[in-house]
N, C-alpha and C. Protein backbone atom coordinates (compact mmCIF):
# COMPACT_ATOMS: atom_id res chain seq x y z
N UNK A 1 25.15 -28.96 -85.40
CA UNK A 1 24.77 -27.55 -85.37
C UNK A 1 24.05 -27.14 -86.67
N UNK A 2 24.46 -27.39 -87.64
CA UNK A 2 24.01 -27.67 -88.87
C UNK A 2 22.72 -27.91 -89.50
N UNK A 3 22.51 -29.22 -88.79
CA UNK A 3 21.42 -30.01 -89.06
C UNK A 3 19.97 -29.37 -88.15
N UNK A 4 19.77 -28.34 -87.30
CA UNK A 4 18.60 -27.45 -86.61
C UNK A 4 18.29 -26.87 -87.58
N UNK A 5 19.65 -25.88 -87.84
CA UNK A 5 19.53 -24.72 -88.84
C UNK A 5 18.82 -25.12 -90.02
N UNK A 6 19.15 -26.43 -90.82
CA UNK A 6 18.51 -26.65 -91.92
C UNK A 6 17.04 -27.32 -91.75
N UNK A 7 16.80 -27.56 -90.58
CA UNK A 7 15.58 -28.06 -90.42
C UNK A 7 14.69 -26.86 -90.10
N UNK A 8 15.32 -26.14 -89.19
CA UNK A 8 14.14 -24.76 -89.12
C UNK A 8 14.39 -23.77 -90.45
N UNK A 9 15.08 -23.88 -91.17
CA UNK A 9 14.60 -23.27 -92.57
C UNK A 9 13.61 -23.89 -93.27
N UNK A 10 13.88 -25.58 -93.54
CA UNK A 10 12.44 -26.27 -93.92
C UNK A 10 11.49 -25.93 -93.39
N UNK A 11 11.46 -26.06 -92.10
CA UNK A 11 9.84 -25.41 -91.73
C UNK A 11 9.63 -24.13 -91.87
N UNK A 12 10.26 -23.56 -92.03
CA UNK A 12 10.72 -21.73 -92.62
C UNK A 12 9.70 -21.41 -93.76
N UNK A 13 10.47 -22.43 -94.66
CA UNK A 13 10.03 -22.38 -96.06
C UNK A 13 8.21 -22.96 -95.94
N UNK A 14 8.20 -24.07 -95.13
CA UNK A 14 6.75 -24.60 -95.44
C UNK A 14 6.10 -23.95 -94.76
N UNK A 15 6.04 -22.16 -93.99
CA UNK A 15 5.24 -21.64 -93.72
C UNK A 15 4.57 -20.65 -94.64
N UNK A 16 5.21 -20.71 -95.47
CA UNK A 16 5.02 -19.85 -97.18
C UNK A 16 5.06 -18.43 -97.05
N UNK A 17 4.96 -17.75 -97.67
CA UNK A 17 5.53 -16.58 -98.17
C UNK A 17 4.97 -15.56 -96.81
N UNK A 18 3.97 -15.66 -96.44
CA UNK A 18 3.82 -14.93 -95.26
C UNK A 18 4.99 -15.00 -94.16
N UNK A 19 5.68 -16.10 -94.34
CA UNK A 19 6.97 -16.18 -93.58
C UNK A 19 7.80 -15.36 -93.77
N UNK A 20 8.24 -15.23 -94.60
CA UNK A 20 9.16 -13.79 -95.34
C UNK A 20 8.57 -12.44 -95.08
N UNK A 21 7.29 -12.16 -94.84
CA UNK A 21 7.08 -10.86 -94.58
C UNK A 21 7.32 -10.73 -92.69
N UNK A 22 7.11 -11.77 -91.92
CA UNK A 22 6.43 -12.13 -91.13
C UNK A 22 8.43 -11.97 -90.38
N UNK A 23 9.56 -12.59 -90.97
CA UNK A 23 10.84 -12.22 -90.91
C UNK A 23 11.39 -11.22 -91.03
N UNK A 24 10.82 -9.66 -91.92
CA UNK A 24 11.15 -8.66 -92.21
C UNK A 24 10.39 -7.72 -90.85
N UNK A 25 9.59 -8.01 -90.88
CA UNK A 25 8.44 -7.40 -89.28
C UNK A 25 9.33 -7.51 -87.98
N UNK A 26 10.15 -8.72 -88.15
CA UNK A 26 11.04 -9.35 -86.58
C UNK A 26 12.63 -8.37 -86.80
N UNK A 27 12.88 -8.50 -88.45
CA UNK A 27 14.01 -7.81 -88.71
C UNK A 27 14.02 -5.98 -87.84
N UNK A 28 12.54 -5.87 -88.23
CA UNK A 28 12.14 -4.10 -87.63
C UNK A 28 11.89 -4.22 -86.25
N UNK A 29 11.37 -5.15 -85.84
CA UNK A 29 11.57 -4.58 -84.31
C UNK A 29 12.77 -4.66 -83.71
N UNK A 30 14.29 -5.53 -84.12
CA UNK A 30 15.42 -5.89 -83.27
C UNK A 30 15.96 -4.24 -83.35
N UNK A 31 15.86 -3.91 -84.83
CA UNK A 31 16.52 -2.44 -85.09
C UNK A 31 15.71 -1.41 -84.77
N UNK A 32 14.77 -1.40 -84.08
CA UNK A 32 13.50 -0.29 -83.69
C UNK A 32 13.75 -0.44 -81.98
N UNK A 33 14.15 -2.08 -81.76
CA UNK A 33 14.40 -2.11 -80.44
C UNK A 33 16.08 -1.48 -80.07
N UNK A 34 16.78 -1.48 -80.90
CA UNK A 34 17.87 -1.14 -80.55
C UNK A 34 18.21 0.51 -80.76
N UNK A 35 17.67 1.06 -81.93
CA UNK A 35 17.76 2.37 -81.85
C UNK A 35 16.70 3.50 -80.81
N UNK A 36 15.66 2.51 -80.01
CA UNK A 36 14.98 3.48 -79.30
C UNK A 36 16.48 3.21 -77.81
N UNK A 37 17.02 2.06 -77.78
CA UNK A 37 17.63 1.69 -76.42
C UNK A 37 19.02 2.64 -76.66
N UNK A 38 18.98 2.80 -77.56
CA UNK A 38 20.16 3.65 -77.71
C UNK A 38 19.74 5.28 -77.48
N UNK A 39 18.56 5.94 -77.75
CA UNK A 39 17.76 7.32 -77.45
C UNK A 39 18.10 7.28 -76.10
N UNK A 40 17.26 6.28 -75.66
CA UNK A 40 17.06 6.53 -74.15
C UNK A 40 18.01 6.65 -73.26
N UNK A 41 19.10 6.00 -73.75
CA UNK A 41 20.16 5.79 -73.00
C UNK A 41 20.74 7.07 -73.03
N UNK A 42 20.74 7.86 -73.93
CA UNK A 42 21.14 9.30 -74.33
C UNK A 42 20.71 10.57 -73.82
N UNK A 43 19.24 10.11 -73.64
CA UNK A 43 18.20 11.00 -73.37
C UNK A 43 17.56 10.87 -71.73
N UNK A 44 17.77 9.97 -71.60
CA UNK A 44 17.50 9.55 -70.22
C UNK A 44 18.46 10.04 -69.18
N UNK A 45 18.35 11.01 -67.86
CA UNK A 45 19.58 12.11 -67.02
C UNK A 45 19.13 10.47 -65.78
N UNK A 46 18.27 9.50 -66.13
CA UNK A 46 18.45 8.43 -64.89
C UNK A 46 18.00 8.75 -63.34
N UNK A 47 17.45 7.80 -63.01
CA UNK A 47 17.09 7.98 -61.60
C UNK A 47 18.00 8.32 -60.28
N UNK A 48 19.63 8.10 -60.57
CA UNK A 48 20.36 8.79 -59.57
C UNK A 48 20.39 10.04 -59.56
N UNK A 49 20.37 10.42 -60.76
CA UNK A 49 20.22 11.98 -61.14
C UNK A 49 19.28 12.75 -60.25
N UNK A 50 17.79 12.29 -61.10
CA UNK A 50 16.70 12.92 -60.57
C UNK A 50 16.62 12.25 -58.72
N UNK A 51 17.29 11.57 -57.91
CA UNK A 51 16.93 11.24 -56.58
C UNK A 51 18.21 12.59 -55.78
N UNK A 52 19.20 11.98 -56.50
CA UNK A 52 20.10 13.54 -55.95
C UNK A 52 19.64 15.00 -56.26
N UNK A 53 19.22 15.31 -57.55
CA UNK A 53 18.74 16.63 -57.37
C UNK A 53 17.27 17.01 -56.28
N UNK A 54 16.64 15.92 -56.40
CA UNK A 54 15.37 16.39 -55.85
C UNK A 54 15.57 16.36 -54.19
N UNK A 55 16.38 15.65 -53.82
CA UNK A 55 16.85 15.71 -52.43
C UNK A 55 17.53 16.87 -51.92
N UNK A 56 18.12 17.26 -53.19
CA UNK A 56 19.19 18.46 -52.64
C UNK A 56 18.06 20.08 -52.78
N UNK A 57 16.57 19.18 -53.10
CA UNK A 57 16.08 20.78 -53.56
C UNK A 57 15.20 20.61 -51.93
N UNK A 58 14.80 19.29 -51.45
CA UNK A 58 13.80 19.66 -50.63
C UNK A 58 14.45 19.97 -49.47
N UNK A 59 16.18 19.31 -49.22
CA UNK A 59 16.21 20.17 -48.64
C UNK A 59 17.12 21.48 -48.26
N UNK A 60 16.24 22.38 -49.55
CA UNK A 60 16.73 23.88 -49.40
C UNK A 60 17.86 23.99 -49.66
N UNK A 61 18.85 23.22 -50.76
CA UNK A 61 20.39 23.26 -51.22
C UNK A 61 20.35 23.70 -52.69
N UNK A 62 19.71 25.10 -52.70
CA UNK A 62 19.30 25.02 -54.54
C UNK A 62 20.45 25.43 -54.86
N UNK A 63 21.82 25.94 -54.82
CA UNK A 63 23.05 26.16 -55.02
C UNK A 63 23.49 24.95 -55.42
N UNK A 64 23.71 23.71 -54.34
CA UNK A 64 24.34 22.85 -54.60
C UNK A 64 23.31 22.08 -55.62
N UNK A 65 22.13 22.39 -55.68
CA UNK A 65 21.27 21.34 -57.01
C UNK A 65 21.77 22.05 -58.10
N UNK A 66 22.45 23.41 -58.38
CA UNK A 66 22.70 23.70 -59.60
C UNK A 66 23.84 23.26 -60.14
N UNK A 67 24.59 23.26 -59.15
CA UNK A 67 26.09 22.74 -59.11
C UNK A 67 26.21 21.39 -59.77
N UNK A 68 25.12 20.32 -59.08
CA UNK A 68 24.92 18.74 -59.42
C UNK A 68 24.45 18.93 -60.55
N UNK A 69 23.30 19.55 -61.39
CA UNK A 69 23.08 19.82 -62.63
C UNK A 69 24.02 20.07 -63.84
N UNK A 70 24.73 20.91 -63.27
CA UNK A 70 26.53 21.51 -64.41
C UNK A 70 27.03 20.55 -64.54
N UNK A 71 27.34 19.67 -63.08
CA UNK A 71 28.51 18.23 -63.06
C UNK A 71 27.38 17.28 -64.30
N UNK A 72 26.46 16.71 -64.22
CA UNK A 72 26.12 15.86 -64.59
C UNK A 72 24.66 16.46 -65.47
N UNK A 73 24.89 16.89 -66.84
CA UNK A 73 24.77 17.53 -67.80
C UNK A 73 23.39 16.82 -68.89
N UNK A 74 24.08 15.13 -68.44
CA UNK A 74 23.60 14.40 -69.11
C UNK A 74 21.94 14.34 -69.65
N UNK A 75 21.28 13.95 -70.58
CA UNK A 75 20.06 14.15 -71.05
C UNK A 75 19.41 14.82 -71.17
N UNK A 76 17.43 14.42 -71.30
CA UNK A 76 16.70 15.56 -71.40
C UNK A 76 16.36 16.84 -70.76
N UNK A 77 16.68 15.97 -69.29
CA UNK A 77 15.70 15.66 -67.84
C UNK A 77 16.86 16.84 -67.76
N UNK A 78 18.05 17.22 -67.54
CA UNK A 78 19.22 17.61 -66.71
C UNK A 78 19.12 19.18 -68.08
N UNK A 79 18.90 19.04 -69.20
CA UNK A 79 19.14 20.37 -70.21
C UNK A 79 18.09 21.09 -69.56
N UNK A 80 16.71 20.80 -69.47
CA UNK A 80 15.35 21.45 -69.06
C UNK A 80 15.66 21.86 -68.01
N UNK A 81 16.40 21.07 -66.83
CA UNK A 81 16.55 21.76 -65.48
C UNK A 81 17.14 23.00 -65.81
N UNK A 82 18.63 22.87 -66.11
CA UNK A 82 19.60 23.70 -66.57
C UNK A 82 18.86 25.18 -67.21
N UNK A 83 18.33 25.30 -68.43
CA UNK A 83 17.13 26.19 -68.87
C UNK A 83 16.34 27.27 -67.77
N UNK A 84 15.98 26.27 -66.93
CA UNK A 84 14.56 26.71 -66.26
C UNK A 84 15.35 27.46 -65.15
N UNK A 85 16.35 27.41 -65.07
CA UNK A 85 16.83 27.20 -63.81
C UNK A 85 17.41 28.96 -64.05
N UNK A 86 17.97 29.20 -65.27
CA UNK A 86 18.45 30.50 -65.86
C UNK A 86 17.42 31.45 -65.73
N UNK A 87 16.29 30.90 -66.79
CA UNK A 87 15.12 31.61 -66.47
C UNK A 87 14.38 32.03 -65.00
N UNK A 88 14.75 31.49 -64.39
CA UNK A 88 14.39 31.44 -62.71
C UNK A 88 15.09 32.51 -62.36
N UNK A 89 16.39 32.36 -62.47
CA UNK A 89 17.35 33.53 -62.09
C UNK A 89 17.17 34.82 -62.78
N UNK A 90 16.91 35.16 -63.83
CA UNK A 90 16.38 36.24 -64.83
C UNK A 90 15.09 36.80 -64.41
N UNK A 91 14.28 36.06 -63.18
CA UNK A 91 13.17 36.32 -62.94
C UNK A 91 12.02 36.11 -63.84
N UNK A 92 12.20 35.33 -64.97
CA UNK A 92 11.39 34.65 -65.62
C UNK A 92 10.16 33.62 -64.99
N UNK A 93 8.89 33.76 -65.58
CA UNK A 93 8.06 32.41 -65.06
C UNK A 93 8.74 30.96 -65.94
N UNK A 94 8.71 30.24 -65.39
CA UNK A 94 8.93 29.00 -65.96
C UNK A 94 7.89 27.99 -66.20
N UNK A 95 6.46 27.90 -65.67
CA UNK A 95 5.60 27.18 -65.54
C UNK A 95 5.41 26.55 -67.08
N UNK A 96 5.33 27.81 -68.22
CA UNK A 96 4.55 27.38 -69.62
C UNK A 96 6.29 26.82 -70.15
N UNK A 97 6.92 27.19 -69.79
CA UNK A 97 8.27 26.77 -70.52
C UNK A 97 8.40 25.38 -70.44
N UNK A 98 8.39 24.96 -68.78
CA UNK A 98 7.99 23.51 -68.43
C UNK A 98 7.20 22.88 -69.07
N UNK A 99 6.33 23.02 -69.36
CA UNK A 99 5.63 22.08 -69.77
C UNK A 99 5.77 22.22 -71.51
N UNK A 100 5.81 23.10 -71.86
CA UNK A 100 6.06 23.02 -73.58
C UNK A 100 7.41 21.90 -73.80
N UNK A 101 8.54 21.93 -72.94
CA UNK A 101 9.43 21.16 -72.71
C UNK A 101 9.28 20.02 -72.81
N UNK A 102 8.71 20.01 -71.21
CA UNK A 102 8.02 18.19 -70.94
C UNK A 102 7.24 17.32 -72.38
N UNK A 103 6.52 18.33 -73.09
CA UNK A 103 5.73 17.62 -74.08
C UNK A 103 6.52 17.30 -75.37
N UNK A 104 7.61 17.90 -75.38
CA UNK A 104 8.43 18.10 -76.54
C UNK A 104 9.41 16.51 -76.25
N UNK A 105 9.73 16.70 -74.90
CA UNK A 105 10.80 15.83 -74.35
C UNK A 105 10.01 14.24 -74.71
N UNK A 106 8.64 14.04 -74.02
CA UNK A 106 8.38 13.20 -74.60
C UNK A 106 7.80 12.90 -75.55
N UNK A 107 7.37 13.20 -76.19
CA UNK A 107 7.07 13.27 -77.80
C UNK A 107 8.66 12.38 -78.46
N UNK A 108 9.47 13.27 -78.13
CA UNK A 108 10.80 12.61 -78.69
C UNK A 108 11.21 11.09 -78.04
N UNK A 109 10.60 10.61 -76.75
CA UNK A 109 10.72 9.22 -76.25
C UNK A 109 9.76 8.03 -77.25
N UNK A 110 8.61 8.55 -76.75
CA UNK A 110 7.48 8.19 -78.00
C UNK A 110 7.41 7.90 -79.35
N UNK A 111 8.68 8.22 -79.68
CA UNK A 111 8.56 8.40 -81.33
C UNK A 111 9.07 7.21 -81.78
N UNK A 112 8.12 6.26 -82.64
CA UNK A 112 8.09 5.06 -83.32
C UNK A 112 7.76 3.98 -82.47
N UNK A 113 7.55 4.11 -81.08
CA UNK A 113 6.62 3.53 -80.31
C UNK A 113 5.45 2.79 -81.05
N UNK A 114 4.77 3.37 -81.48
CA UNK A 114 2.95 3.42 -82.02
C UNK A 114 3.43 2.37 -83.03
N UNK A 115 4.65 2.00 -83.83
CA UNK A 115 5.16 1.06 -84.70
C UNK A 115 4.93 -0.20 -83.82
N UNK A 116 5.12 -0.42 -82.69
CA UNK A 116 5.21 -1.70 -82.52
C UNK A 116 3.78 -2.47 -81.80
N UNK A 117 2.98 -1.12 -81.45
CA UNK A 117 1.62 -1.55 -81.50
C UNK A 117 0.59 -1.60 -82.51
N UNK A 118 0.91 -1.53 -83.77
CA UNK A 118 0.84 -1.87 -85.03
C UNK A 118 1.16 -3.38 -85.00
N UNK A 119 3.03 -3.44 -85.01
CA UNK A 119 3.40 -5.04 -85.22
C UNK A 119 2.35 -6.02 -84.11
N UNK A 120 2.15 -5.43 -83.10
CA UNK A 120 1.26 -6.47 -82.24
C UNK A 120 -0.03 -6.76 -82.92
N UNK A 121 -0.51 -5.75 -83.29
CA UNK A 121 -1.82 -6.12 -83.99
C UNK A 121 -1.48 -7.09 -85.05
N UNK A 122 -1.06 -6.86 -86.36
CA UNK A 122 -0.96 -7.54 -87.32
C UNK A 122 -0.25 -8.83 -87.67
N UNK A 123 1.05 -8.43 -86.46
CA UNK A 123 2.18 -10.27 -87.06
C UNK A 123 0.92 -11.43 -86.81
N UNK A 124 -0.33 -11.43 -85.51
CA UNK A 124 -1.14 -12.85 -85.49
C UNK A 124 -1.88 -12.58 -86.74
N UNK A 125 -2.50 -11.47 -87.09
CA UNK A 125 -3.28 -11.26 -88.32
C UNK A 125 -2.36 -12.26 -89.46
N UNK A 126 -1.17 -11.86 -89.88
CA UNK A 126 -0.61 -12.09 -90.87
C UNK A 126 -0.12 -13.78 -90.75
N UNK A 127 0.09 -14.27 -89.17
CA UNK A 127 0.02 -15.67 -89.14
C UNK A 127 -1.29 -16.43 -89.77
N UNK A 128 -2.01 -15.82 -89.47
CA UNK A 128 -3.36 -16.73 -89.60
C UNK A 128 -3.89 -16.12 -90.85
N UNK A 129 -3.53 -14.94 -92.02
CA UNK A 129 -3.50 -15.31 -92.92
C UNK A 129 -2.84 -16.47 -94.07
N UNK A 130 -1.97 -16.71 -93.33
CA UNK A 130 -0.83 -18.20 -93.63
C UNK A 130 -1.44 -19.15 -93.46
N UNK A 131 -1.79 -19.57 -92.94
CA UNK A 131 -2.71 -20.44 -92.14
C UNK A 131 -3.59 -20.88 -92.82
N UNK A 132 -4.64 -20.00 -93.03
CA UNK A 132 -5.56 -19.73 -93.81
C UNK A 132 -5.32 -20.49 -95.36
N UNK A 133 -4.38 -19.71 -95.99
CA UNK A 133 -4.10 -19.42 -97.16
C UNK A 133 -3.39 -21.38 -97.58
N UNK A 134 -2.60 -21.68 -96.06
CA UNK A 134 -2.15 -22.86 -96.51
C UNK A 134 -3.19 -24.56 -95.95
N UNK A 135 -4.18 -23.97 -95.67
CA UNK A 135 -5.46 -24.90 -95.26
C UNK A 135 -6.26 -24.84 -96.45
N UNK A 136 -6.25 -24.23 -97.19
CA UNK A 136 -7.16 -23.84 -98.29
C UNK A 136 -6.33 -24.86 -99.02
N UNK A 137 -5.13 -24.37 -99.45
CA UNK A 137 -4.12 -25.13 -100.60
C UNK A 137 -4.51 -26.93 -100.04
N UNK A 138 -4.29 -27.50 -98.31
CA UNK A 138 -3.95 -28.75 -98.37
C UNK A 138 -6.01 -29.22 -98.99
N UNK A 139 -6.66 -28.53 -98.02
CA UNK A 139 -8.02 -29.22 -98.80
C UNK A 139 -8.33 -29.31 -100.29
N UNK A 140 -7.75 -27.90 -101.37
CA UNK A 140 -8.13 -28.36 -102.49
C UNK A 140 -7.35 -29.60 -102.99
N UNK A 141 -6.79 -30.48 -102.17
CA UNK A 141 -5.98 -31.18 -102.91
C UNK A 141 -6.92 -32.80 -102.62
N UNK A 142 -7.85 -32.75 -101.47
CA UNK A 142 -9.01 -33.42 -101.10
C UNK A 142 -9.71 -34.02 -102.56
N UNK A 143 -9.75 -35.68 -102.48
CA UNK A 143 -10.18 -36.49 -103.11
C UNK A 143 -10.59 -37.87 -102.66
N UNK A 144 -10.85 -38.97 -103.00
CA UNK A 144 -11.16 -39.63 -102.34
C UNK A 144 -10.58 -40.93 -102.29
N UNK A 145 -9.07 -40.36 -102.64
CA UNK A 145 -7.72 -41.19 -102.74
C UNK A 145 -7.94 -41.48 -100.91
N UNK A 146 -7.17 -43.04 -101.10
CA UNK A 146 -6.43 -43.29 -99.80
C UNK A 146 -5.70 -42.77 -99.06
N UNK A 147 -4.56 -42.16 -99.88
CA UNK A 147 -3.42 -41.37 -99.39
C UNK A 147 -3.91 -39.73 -98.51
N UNK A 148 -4.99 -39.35 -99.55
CA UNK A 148 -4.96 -38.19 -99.17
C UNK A 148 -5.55 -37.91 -98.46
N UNK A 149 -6.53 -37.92 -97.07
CA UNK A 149 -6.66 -37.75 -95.46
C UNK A 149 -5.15 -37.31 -94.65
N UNK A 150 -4.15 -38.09 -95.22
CA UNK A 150 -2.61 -37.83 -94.36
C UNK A 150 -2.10 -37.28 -95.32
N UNK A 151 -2.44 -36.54 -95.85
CA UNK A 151 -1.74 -35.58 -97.09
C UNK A 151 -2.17 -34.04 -96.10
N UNK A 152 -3.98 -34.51 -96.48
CA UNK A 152 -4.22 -33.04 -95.89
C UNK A 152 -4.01 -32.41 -94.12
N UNK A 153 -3.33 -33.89 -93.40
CA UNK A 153 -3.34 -33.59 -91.76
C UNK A 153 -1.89 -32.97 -92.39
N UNK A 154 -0.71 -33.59 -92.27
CA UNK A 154 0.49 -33.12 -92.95
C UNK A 154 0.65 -31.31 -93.49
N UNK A 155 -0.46 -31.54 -94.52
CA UNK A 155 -0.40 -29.60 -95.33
C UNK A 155 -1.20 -28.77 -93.81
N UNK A 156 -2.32 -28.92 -92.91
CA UNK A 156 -2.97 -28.09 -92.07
C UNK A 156 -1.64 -28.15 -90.84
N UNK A 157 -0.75 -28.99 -90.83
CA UNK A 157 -0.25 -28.95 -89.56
C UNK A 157 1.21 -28.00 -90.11
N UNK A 158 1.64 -27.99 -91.51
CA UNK A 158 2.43 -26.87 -92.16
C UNK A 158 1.81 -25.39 -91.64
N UNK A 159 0.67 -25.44 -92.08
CA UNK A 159 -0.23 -24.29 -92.05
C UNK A 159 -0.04 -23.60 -90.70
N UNK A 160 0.06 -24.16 -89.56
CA UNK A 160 -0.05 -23.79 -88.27
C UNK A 160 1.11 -22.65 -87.86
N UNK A 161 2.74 -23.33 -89.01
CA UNK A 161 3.70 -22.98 -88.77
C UNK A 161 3.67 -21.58 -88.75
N UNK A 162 3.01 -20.80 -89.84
CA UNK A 162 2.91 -19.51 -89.68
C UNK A 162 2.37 -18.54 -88.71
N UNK A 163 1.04 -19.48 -88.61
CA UNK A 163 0.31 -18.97 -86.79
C UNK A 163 1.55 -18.84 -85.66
N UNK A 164 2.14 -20.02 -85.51
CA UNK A 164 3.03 -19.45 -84.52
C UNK A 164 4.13 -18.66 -84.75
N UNK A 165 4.78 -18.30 -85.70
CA UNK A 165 5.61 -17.24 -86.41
C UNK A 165 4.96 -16.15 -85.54
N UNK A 166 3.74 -15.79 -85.92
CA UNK A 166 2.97 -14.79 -86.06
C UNK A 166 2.98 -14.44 -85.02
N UNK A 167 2.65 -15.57 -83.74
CA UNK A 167 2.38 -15.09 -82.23
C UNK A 167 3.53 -14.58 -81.67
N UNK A 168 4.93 -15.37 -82.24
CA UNK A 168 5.97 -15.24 -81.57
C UNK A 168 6.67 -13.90 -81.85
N UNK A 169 6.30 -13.72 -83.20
CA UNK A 169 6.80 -11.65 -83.58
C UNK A 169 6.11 -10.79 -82.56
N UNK A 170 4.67 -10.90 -82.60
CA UNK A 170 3.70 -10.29 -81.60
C UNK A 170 4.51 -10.18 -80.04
N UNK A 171 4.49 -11.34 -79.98
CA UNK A 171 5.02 -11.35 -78.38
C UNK A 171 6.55 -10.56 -77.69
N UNK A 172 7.29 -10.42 -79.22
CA UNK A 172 8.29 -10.23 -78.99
C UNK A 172 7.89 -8.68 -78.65
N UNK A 173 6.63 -8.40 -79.87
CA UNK A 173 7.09 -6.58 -79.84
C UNK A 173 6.63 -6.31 -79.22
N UNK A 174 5.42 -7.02 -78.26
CA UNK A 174 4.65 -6.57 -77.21
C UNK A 174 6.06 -6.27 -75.44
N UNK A 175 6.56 -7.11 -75.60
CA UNK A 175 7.94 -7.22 -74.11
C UNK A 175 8.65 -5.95 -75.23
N UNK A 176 9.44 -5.99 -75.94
CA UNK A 176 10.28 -4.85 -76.32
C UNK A 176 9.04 -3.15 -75.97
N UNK A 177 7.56 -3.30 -75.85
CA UNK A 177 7.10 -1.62 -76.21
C UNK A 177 6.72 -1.80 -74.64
N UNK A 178 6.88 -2.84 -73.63
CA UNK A 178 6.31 -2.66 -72.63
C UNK A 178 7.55 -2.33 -71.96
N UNK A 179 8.58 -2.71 -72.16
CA UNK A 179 10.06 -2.18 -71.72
C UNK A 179 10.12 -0.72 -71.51
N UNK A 180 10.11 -0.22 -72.74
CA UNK A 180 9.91 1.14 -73.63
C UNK A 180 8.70 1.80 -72.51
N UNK A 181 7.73 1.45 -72.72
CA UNK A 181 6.65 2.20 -71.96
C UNK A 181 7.04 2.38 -70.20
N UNK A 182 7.69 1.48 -69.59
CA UNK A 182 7.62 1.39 -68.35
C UNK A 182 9.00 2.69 -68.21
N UNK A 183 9.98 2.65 -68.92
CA UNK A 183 11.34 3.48 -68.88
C UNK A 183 10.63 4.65 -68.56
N UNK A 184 9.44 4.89 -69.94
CA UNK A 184 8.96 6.75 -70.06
C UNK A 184 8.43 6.57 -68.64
N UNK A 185 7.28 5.59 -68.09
CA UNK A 185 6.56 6.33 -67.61
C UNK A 185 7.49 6.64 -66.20
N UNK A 186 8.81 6.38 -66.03
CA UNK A 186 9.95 6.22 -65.00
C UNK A 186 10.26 8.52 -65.47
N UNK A 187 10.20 8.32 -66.19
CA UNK A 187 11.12 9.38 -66.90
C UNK A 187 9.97 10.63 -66.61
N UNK A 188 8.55 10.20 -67.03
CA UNK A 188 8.04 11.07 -66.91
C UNK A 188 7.29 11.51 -65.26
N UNK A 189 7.55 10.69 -64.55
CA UNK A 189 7.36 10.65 -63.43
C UNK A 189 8.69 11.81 -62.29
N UNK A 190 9.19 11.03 -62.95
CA UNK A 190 11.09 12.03 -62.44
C UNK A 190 10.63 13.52 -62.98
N UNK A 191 10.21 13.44 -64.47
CA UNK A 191 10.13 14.95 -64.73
C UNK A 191 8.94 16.01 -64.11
N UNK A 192 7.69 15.43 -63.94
CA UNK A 192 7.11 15.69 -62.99
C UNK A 192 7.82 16.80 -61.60
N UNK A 193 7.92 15.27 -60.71
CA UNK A 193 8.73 15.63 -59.39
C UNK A 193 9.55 17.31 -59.73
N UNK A 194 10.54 16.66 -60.27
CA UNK A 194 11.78 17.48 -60.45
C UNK A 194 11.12 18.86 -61.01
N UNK A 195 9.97 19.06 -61.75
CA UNK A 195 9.82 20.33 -62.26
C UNK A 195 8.44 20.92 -60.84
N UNK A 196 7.89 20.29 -60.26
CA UNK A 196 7.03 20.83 -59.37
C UNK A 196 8.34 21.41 -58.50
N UNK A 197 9.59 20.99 -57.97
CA UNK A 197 10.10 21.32 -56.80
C UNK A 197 10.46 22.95 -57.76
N UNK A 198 10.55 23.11 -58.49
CA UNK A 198 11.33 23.95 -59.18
C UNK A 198 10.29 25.04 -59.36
N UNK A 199 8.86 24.56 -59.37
CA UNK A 199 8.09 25.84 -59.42
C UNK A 199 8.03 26.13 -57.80
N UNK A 200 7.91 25.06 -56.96
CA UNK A 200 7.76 25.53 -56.12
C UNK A 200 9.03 26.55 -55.24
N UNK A 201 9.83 26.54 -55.43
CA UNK A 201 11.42 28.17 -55.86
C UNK A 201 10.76 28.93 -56.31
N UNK A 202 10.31 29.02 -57.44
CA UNK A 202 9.65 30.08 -58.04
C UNK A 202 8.51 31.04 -57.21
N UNK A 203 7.74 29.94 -56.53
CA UNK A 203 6.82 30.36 -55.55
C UNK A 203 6.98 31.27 -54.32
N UNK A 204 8.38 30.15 -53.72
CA UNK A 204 9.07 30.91 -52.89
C UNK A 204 9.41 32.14 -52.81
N UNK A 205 10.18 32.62 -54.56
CA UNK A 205 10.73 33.53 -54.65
C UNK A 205 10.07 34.91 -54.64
N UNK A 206 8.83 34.67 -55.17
CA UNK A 206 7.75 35.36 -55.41
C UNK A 206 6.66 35.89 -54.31
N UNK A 207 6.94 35.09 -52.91
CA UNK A 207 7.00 35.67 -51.93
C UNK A 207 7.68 36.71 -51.19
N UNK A 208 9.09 36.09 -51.38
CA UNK A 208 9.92 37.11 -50.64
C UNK A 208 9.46 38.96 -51.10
């Protein structure tokens, strides 16, 4: 068990110092990945939520959708209903409220997102500055010694180590923001739905 560990630190080390930055980048996305999974989980009222309320609105149970709202309180999606829903009763418009909401709501999903399409751009940048930096080092060492042809395959094939560092941070943060992206666009889709049925009450009401 031992003996991996100390071998992938050697190659650790012979990816040179870009490795260390290139480890601190992977350090930020596990904790960028874990504190957005923890938001969402918070913030997110979930698709049973939004399939029971919107069922109970189309058909014509807005009592019992308020009722399911009180019971299950949970998140963004379920406070905004709750809100709109007062204002509705007060004879308030809700249309601009909605949506100042909606933009607020996600704005707050979004936030530190744009960090990890950053890390996508730069961890290959920062591999293949390694790379770079350690292809340079094995050629100046180029002479017209015997030895050194398998000196310099040896230092370019070190060099590589960082390239793939690089791809493999990338890749990671690219699956962690596509996770992230697919949740909102779940969330913002629900909020949608759920706030059209709600103007459309309003509409109703405004008939009678």
């Amino acid at each position: 068990m031992t003996e991996p560990l100390i071998q992938g630190f050697i190659y650790f080390q012979k990816g040179g110092i870009v490795m260390y930055l290139l480890l601190l980048i992977s350090i930020f996305i596990v904790s960028l990945g874990i504190e957005r999974y923890l938001y969402f989980r918070s913030a997110d009222s979930g698709r049973f939520f939004t399939q029971h309320f919107t069922t109970l609105m189309e058909q014509g149970n807005f009592n019992q959708a308020i009722t399911w709202i009180n019971n299950n309180s949970k998140g963004n999606l379920a406070h905004i209903l709750l809100h709109a829903i007062n204002k509705l009763d007060a004879g308030q418009t809700i249309t601009a409220f909605l949506e100042t909401q909606t933009n607020i709501a996600i704005a707050q999903f979004r936030k530190r997102l744009y960090y990890l399409n950053v890390v996508i751009t730069i961890a290959p940048l920062l591999g293949l500055l390694g790379t770079i930096s350690g292809m340079i080092k094995s050629f100046s060492i180029f002479n017209l010694n015997a030895e050194q042809p398998a000196a310099i395959t040896g230092g370019v094939g070190e060099a590589l180590i960082a390239t793939a560092m690089g791809l493999c941070v990338a890749v990671t943060a690219l699956l962690v923001h596509a996770y992230f992206i697919q949740r909102l666009d779940i969330i913002i889709t629900d909020m949608e739905y759920c706030f059209s049925l709600l103007e459309e009450e309003q509409e109703r009401r405004n008939t009678l």
